[in-house]
C-alpha atoms as a PDB file:
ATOM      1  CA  UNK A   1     -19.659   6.604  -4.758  1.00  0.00           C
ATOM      2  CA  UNK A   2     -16.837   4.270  -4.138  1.00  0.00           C
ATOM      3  CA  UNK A   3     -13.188   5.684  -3.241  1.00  0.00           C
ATOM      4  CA  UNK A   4     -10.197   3.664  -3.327  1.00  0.00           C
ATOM      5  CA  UNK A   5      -6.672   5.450  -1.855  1.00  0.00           C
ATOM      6  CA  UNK A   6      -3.947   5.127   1.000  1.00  0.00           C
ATOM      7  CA  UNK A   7      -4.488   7.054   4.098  1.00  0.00           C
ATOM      8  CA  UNK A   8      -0.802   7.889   5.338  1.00  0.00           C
ATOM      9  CA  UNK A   9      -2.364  10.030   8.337  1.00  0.00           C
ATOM     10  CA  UNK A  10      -5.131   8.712   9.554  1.00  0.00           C
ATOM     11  CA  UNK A  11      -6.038  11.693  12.109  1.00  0.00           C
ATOM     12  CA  UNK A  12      -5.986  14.223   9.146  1.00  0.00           C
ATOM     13  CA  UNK A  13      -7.838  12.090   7.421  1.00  0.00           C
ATOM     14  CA  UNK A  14     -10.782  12.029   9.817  1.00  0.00           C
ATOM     15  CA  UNK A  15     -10.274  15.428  10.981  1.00  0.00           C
ATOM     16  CA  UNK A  16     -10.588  16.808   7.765  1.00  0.00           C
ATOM     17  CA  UNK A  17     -12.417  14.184   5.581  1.00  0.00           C
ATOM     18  CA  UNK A  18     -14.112  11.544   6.929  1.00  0.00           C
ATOM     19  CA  UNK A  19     -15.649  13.579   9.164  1.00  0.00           C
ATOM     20  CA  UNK A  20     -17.431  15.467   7.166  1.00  0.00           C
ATOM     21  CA  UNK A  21     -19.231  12.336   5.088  1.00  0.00           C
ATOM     22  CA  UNK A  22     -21.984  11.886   7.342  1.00  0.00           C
ATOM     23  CA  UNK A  23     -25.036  14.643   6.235  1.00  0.00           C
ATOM     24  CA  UNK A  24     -23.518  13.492   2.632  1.00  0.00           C
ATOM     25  CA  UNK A  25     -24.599   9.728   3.373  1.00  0.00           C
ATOM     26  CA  UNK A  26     -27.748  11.332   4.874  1.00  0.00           C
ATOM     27  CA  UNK A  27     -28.667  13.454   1.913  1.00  0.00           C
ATOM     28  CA  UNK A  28     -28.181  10.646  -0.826  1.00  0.00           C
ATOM     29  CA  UNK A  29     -29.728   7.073   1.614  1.00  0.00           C
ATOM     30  CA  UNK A  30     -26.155   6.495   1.257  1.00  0.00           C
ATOM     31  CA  UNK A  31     -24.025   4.163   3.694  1.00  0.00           C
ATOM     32  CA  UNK A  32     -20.322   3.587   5.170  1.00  0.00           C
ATOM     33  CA  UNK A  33     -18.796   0.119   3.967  1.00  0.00           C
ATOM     34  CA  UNK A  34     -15.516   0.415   5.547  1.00  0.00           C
ATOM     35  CA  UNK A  35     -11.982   1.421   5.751  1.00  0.00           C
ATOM     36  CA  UNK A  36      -8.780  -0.454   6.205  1.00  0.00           C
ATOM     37  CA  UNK A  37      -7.617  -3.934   5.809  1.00  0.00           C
ATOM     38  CA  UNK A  38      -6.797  -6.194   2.691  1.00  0.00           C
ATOM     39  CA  UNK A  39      -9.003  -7.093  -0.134  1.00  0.00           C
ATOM     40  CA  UNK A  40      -9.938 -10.145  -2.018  1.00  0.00           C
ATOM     41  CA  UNK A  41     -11.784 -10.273  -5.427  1.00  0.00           C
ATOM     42  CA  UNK A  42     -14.308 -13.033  -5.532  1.00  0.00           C
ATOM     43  CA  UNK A  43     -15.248 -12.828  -8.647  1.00  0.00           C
ATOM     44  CA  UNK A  44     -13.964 -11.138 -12.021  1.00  0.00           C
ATOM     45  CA  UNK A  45     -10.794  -8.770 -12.590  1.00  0.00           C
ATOM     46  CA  UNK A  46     -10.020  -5.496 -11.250  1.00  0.00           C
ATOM     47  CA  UNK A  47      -9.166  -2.647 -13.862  1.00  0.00           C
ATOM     48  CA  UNK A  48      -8.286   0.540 -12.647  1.00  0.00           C
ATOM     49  CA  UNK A  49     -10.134   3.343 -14.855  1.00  0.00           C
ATOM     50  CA  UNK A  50      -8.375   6.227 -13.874  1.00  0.00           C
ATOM     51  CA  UNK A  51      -4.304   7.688 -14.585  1.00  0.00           C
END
């Protein structure tokens, strides 16, 4: 699963969210990339699918 989004409060977001994605990870041999930052494509285009 990949999620893309803006956080606008970051202590609701783990409080309520983030939180609460561990057992998930657990149950599927998932894992936690990361949060935050900027981004830079390396290679190709990025298309939104979605809206």
């Amino acid at each position: 699963m990949i999620l893309m989004g803006a956080v606008t409060d970051k202590g609701a977001f783990i409080a309520r969210y983030a939180s609460k994605l561990p057992p998930v990870y657990e149950k599927y041999d998932g894992h936690y990339l990361g949060m935050g930052g900027t981004h830079k494509w390396w290679m190709g285009e990025f298309r939104c699918v979605f809206g």
